[in-house]
Every structure is written in structure tokens, then in C-alpha cells.
Protein backbone atom coordinates (compact mmCIF):
# COMPACT_ATOMS: atom_id res chain seq x y z
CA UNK A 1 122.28 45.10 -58.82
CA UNK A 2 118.57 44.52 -57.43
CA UNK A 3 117.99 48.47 -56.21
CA UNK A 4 116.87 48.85 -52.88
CA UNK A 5 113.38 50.06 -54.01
CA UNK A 6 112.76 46.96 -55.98
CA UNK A 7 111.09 44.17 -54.44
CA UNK A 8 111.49 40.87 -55.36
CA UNK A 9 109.18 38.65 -56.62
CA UNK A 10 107.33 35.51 -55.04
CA UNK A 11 109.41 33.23 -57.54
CA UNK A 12 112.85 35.04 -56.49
CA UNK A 13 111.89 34.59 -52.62
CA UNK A 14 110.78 30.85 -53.11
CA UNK A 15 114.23 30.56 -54.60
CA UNK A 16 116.27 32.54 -52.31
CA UNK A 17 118.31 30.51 -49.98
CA UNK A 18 116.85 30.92 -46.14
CA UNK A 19 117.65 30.17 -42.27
CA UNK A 20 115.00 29.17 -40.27
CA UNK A 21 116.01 29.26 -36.33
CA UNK A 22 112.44 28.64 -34.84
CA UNK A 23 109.89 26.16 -36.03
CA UNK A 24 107.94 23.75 -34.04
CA UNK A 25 107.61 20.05 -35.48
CA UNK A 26 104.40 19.16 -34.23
CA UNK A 27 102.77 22.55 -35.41
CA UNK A 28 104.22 21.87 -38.75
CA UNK A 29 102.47 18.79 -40.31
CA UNK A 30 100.67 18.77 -43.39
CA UNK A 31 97.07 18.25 -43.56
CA UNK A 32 96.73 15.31 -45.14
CA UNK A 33 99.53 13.61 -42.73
CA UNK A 34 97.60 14.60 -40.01
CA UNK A 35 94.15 13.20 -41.16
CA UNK A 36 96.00 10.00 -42.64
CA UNK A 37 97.71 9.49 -39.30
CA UNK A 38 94.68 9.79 -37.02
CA UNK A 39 92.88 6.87 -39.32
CA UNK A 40 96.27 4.81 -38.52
CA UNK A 41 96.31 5.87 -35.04
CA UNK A 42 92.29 5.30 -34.36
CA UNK A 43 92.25 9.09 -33.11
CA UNK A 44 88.94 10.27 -33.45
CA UNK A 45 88.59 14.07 -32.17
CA UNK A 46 89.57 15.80 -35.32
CA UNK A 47 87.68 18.60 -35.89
CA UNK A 48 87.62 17.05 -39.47
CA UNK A 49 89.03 14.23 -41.87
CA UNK A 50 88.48 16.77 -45.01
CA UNK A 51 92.13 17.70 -45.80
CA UNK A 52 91.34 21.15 -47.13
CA UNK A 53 88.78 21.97 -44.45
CA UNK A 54 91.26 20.45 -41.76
CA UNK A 55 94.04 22.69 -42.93
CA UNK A 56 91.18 26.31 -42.75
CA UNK A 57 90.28 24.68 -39.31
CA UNK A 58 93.89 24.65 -37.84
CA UNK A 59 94.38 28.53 -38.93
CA UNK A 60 91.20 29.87 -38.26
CA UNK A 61 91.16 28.29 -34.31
CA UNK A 62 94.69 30.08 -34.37
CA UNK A 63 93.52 32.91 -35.26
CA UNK A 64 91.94 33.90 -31.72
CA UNK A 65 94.57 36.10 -30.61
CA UNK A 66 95.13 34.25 -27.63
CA UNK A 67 98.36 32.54 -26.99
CA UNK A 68 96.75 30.10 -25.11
CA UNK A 69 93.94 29.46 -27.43
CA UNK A 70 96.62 29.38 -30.27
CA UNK A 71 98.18 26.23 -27.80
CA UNK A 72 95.03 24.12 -27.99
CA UNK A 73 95.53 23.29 -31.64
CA UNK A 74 98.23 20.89 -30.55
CA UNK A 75 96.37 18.78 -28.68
CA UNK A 76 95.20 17.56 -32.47
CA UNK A 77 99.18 17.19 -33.86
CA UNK A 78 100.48 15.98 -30.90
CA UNK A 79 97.53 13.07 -30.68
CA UNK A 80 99.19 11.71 -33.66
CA UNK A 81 102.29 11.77 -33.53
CA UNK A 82 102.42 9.25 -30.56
CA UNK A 83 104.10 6.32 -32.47
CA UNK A 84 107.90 5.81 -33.89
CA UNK A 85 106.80 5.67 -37.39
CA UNK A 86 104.49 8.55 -36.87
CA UNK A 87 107.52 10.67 -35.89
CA UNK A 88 109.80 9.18 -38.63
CA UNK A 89 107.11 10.11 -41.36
CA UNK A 90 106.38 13.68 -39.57
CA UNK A 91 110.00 14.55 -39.34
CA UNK A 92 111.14 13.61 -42.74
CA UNK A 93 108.00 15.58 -44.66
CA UNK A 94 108.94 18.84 -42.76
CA UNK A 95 112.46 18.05 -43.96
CA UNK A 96 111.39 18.02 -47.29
CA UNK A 97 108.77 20.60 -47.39
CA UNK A 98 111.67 23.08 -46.06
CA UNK A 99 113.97 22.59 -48.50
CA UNK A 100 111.48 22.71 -50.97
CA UNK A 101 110.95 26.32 -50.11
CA UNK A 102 114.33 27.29 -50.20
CA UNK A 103 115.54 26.84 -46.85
CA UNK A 104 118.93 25.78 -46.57
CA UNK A 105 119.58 25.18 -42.71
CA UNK A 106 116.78 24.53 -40.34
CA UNK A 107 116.75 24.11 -36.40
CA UNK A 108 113.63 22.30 -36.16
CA UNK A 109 112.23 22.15 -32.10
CA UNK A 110 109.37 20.16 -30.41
CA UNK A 111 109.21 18.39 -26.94
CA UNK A 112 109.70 14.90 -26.32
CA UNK A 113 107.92 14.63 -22.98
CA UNK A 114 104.72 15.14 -25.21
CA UNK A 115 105.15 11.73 -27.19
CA UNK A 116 105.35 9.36 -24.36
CA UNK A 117 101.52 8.72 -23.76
CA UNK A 118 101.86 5.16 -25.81
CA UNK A 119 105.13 4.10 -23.56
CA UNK A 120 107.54 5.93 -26.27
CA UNK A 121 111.08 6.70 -24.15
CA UNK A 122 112.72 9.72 -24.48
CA UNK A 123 115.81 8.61 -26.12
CA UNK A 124 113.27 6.67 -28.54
CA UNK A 125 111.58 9.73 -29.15
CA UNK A 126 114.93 11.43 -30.34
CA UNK A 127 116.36 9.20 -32.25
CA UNK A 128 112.93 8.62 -34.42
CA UNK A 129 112.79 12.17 -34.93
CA UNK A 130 116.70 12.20 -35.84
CA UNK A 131 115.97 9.22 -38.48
CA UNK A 132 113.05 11.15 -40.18
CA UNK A 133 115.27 14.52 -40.66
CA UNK A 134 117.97 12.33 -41.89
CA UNK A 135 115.64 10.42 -44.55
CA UNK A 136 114.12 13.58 -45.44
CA UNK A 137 117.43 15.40 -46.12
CA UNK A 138 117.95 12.22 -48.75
CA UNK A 139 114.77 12.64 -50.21
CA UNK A 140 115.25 16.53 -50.83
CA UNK A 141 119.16 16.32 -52.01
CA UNK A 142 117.64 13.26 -54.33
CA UNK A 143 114.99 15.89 -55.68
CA UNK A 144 117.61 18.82 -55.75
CA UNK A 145 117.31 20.87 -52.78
CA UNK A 146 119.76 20.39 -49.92
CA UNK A 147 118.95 21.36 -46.52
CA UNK A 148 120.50 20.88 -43.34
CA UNK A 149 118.39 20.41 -40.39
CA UNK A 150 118.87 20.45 -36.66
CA UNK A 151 116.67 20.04 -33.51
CA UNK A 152 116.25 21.69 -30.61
CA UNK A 153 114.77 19.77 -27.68
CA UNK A 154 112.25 22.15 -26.04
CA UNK A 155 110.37 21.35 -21.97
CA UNK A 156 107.16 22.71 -20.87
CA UNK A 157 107.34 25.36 -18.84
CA UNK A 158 103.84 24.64 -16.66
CA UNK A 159 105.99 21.23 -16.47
CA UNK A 160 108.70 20.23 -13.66
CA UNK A 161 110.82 18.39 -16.36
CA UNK A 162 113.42 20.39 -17.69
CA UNK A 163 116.51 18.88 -15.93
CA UNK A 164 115.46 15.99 -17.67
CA UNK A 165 114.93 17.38 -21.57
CA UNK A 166 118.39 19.54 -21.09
CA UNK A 167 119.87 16.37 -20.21
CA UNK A 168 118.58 14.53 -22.91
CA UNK A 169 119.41 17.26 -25.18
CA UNK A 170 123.09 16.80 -23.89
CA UNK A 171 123.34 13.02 -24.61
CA UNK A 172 122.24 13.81 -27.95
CA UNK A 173 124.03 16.20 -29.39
CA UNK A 174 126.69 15.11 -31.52
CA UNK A 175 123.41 12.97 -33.19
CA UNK A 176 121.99 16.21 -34.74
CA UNK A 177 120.14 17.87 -31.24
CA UNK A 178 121.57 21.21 -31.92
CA UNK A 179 120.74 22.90 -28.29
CA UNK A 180 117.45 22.99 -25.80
CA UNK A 181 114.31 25.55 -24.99
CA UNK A 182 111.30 26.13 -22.62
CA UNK A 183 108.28 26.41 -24.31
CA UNK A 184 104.23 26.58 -23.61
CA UNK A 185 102.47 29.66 -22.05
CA UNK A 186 105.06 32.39 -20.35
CA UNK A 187 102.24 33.91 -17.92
CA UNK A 188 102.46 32.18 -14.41
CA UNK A 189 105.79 30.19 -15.86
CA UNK A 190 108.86 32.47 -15.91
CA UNK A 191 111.83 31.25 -17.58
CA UNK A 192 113.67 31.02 -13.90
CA UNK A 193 111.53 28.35 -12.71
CA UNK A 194 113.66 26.13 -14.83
CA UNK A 195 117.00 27.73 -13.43
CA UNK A 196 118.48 24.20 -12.42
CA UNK A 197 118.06 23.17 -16.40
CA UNK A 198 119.87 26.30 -17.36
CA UNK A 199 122.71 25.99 -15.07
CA UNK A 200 123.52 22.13 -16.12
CA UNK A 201 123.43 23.57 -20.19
CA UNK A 202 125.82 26.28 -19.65
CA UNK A 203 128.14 23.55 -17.24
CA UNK A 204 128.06 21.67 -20.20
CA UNK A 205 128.67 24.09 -22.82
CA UNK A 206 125.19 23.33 -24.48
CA UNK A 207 123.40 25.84 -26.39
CA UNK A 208 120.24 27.04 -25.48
CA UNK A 209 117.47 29.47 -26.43
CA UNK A 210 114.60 30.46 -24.06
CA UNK A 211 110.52 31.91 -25.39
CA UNK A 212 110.36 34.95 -24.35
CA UNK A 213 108.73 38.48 -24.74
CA UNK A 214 105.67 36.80 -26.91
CA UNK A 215 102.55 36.57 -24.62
CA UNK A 216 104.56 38.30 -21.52
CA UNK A 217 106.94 41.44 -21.47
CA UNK A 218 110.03 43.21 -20.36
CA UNK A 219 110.40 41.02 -17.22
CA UNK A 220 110.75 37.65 -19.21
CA UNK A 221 112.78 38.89 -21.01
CA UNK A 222 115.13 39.96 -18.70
CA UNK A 223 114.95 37.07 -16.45
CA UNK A 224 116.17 34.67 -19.83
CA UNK A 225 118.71 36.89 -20.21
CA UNK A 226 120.21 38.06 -16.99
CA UNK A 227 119.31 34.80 -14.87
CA UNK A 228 119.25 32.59 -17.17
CA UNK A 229 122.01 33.20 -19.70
CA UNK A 230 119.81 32.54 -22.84
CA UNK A 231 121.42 32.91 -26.36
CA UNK A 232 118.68 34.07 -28.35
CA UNK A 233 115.33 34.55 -27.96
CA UNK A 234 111.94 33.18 -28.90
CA UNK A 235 110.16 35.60 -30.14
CA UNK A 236 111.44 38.66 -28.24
CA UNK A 237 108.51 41.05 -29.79
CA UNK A 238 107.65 43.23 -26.44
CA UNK A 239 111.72 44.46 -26.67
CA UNK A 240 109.95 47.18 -28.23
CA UNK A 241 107.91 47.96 -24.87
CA UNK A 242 111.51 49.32 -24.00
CA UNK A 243 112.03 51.51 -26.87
CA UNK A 244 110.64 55.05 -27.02
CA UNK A 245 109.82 56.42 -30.33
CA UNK A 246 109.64 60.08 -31.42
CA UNK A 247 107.38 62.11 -33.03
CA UNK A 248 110.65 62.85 -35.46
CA UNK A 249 111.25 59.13 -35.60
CA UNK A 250 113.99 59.25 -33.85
CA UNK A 251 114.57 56.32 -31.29
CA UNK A 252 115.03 56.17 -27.48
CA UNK A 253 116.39 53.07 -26.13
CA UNK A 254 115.78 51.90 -22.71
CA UNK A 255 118.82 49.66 -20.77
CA UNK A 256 117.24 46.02 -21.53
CA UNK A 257 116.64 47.33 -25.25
CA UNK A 258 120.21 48.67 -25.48
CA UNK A 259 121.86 45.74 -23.87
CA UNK A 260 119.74 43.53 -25.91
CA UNK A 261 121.51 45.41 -29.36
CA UNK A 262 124.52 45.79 -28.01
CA UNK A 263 125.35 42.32 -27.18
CA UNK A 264 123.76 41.21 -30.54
CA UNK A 265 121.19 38.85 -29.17
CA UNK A 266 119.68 37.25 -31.79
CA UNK A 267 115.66 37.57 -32.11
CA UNK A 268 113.47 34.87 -33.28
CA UNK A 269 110.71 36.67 -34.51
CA UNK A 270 107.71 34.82 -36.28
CA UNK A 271 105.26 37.74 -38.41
CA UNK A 272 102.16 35.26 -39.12
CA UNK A 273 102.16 34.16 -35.71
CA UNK A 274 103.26 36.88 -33.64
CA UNK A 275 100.06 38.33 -35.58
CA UNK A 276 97.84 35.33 -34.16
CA UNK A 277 99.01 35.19 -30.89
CA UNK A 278 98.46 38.54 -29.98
CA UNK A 279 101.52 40.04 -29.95
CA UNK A 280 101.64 42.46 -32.89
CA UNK A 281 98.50 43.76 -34.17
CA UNK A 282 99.23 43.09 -37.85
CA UNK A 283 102.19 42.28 -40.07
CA UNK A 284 102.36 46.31 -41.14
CA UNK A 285 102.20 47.06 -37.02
CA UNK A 286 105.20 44.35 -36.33
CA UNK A 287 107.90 45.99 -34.66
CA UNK A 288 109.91 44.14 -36.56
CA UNK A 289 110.41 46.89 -39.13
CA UNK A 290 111.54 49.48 -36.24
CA UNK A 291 114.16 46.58 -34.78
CA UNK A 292 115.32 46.28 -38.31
CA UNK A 293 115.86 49.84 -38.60
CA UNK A 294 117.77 49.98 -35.30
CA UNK A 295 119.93 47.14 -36.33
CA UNK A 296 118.73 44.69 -33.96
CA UNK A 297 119.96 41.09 -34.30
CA UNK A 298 116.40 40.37 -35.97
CA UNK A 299 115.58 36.85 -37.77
CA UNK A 300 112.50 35.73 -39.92
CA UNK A 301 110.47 32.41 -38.75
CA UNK A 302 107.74 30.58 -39.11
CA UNK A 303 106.67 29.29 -35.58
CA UNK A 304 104.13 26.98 -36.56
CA UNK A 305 103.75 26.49 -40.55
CA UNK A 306 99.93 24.27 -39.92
CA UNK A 307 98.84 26.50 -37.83
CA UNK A 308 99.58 30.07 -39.56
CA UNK A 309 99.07 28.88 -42.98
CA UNK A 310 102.68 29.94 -43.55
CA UNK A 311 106.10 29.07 -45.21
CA UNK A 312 109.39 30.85 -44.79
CA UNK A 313 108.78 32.04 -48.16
CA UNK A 314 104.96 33.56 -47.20
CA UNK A 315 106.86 35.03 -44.15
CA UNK A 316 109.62 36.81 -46.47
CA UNK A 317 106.53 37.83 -49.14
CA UNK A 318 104.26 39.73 -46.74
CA UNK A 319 107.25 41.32 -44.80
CA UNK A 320 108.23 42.32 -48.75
CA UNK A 321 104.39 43.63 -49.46
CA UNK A 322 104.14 45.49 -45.99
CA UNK A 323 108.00 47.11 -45.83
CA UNK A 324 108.95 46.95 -49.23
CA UNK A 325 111.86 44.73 -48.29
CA UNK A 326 114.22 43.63 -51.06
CA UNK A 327 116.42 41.11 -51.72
CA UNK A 328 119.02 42.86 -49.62
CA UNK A 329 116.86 43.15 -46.69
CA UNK A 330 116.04 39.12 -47.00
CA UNK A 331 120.02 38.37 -47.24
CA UNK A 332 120.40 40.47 -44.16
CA UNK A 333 117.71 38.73 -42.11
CA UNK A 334 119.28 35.29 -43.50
CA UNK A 335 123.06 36.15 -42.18
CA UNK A 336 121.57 37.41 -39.04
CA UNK A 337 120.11 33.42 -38.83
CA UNK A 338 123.00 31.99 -40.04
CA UNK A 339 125.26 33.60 -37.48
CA UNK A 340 122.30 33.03 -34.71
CA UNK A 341 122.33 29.28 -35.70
CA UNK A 342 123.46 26.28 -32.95
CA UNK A 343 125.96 25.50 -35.46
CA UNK A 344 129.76 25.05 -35.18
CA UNK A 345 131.49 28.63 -36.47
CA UNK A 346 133.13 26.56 -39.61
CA UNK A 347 129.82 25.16 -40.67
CA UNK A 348 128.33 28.53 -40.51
CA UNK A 349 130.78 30.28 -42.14
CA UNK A 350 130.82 27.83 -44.97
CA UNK A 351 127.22 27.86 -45.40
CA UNK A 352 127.94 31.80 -45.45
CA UNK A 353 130.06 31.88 -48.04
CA UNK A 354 129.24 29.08 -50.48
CA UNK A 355 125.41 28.99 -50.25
CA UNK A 356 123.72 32.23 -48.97
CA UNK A 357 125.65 34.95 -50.73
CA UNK A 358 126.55 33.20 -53.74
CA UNK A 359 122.49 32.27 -53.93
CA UNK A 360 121.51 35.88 -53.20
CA UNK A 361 124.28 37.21 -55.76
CA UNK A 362 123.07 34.83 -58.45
CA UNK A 363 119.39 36.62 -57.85
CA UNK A 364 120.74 39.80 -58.13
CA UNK A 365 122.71 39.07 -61.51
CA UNK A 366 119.72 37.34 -62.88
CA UNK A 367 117.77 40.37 -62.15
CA UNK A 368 119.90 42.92 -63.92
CA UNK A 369 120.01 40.40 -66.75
CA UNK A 370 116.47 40.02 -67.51
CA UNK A 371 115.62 43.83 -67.01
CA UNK A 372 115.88 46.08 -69.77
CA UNK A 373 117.31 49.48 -70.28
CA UNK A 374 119.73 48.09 -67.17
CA UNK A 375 123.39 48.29 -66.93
């Protein structure tokens, strides 16, 4: 087997099957979709129709770590995307581009209210999106890489409409809308302003998963939590402003930190971003190596693949370079997703047992095959 000091290489993580539990659609495009789409639209404010210099553009202006400065980018994605077809074609590339980098199940999220400025309807809005992941999951079986994905209908927070989106997350969700979130900037908008929302999802046995912990601490997250009954978490980085660590390197847990462990709450933790927001200082600060240690319920993400320059498989590579993570430690992160995921237990479990471990085991043997002197 792979030893546990051996890191894998680029071409093993590219190929080793992943769960992604927290992506944003709009923050996702490619650069040339964007550009192409704004000379459809007639949207003139890009910074710049130069595909290459468009896609430096998008990460450098992220790279202000400033959550909220990080949020202005979208005004660009979400200017055009305002169209059916524009969601279709959006929807179906990220599709593709996912399973093209090895990931095997996706929940996918993005906001509806912020498609409606040319008279699109919410339900219109959802089912376009729904019709682009579906034609993109063709494309990518038709090219060899299967990938399920799933959405997750999120509502701004600084916004008064999240009865609404949870609603419309409800009427949709035997057509592929996995569960619902609150999104946008935590300061000044704690997750309880949307209490209402949460209360209809959990009458209705809906799933749901609140951002919290990024740009704000301990008391966001234990407002999702305690008063609102989130599943998992967005993000969920300042956990560690609850954990004391000793000169010995032993750990101290506080109560939120401990309850957080013990009930196995699921973390969706994003390196690149978490980096660009703010809210870890680099990828070899991330406290994502200490929750990882501690056995937290910790998963890998991408946020926002435009904006950080990023791919589930960059994420994996720079954890790798900075921790020395192996393939052991990715198939760990990836069950922790796959048990995390808005996904009926059965389709989990299946995707447990005849697609992640059997993908992971195949990278092993191939391993100890190719290296010499091993037996």
C-alpha cells in the first residue's frame, strides 16, 4: 500500500475520485463563458474581454482579504447569467468541468433571487439550472467521467427572502434541489434572522446547511447550530477560536468545539478561499490540519473555482504540499463528504462502496505496482 509518508502525485489526485459539498455556480464559470456571455448579453462593465487577463482579474480582486471585497466579483458572473440559456450553458460546463477533475458527486449552490433582474421566475430559474446539470452529466458520462450533481438553493442573508428560497427549495426537491443555505456577508446578518426559513425546512424534513464561522466567529456558529438546527456548516474555520492548543501540542476543547466533534457536524471548509477571504492566513496556517488531527468531521471544497483559481484537485495538491497528506488522508476527507452529502443513505452508501474506495484502492495497487524494490 501507498505509505503514509508518501504523497501522491498531481496525476493520482486528478484521478482520485472526490466529493465536493460546497461550490457556488455563479463563482464557478470559466473565463471564456463569461466574456462570450457578456457579448451575447450586451453587458459592458467587464473589467476585460481578454480571456486570460479576465480569469488573473477575477483572482487577483479576490485576493483582498476581505470577505466583502471577495463578494464584489459577482456582480460580474451574476450580470450574465440573467437569461435561461445563460444558466443552461453555465450549469452544464461546471458539470463537466467537475467530473473532469475527478469529482464524482457534487452539491452545486447559488441563489435564484439573483437571476430575476430580466423577469426570470424562480421556478424558471430552477429548472434551467436543473436542465444544464442534467445535459452536462450526459456530456461527461459520453466523455467517460460520471458525476452526480445536486443543488442547493442558497438566500441572501442582507435579504428578507428566505421563506421564499426554502420554499422553493421544497417544491423542488425530488427534481435534483438537494437542500437550502443562507449566504452573503455574516457581519450585521446572523443566521437567526432567517429563523422562520429554518423552522418551515426542518417541518418539512428538508435538508439544510447554514455559512458560518468564515468572516464572523464563535457566535454564528452557535446560533446555526443551536437556533437554527443547521446540518453542516459553511465554512466553520473560527471553530478553532474555541480550541486551546498547548505548548506540548496537546489540545483543549472548549463546549461549542466539543459539541461540534461530538455530534459529527460536518465542516465545509474551502483552503484557497478561506485564504482570500481572510479567514486563515495561508494554506500552511489553515486550521484545517489541527481539525483533522482532532478528528473533526472536516471536508475539502472549492467555494468559488473563478474566483480562487482553484479545482478540487488544486485544493487536494496544496493541502498534499503543505501537510504532506496522502492518499489516505484524501479518502478520509472524501468519506467524510460522502457521508456529509444531502443524499439518500442508499445512494451514499453505494457511491461508498462501488466508487470511492474501490477508486482509492485501485491508486494504491497501482502504486505498489509501478514502484520498485516494493512488496
Amino acid at each position: 500500500m501507498l505509505g503514509q509518508s508518501e504523497r501522491p502525485t498531481p496525476a493520482q489526485i486528478r484521478r482520485a475520485p472526490k466529493v465536493l459539498l460546497h461550490d457556488h455556480l455563479d463563482g464557478g464559470l470559466r473565463p471564456s463563458t463569461v466574456a462570450e456571455l457578456a457579448a451575447e448579453s450586451g453587458y459592458d462593465r467587464l473589467p476585460t474581454t481578454d480571456t486570460a487577463e479576465l480569469g488573473r482579474w477575477f483572482r487577483d480582486a479576490a485576493d483582498s482579504g476581505s470577505l466583502e471585497r471577495y463578494l464584489e466579483t459577482f456582480s460580474h458572473t451574476v450580470g450574465v447569467m440573467q437569461t435561461r440559456e445563460a444558466l443552461v450553458r453555465v450549469a452544464a460546463e461546471a458539470a463537466e468541468d467537475l467530473a473532469a477533475d475527478g469529482v464524482v458527486y457534487a452539491e452545486v449552490r447559488y441563489a435564484p433571487e439573483l437571476f430575476q433582474e430580466r423577469g426570470l421566475g424562480l421556478d424558471e430559474i430552477v429548472e434551467a439550472v436543473q436542465e444544464g446539470f442534467a445535459e452536462g452529466e450526459r456530456r461527461a458520462a459520453a466523455d467517460g467521467n460520471r458525476v452526480i450533481v445536486r443543488t442547493l438553493l442558497c438566500a441572501m442573508r442582507q435579504n428578507a427572502r428566505a421563506t421564499e428560497i426554502a420554499e422553493l427549495a421544497v417544491r423542488h426537491r425530488d427534481a435534483g434541489v438537494a437542500g437550502f443555505d443562507i449566504a452573503g456577508p455574516e457581519a450585521g446578518f446572523p443566521p437567526t434572522r432567517n429563523l422562520d426559513a429554518f423552522e418551515y425546512l426542518r417541518r418539512q424534513n428538508a435538508h439544510f446547511t447554514i455559512h458560518a464561522g468564515e468572516a464572523f466567529g464563535l457566535p454564528s456558529i452557535w446560533e446555526a447550530i443551536q437556533h437554527c438546527g443547521a446540518e453542516r456548516l459553511g465554512h466553520g474555520v473560527r471553530i478553532v477560536d474555541d480550541i486551546k492548543v498547548h505548548d506540548d501540542g496537546s489540545a483543549e476543547l472548549g463546549r461549542l468545539a466539543q459539541y461540534v466533534r461530538d455530534r459529527r457536524m460536518p465542516l465545509e471548509m474551502c483552503p484557497s478561499s478561506n485564504v482570500q477571504t481572510g479567514a486563515a492566513e495561508s494554506i500552511a496556517a489553515h486550521p484545517i490540519s489541527l481539525l483533522r488531527r482532532l478528528r473533526f468531521r472536516v471536508t475539502v471544497n472549492t467555494d468559488n473555482r473563478l474566483m480562487s483559481g482553484t479545482s478540487m484537485s488544486e485544493e487536494f495538491e496544496k493541502l498534499s504540499e503543505a501537510f504532506g497528506y496522502t492518499l489516505d488522508d484524501m479518502q478520509w476527507f472524501t468519506l467524510n463528504a460522502m457521508k456529509s452529502a444531502f443524499l439518500p443513505f442508499d445512494e451514499r452508501i453505494a457511491l461508498i462502496d462501488d466508487v470511492i474506495k474501490p477508486g482509492y484502492a485501485a491508486l494504491r495497487s497501482e502504486h505498489l505496482f509501478r514502484t520498485p524494490g516494493r512488496a
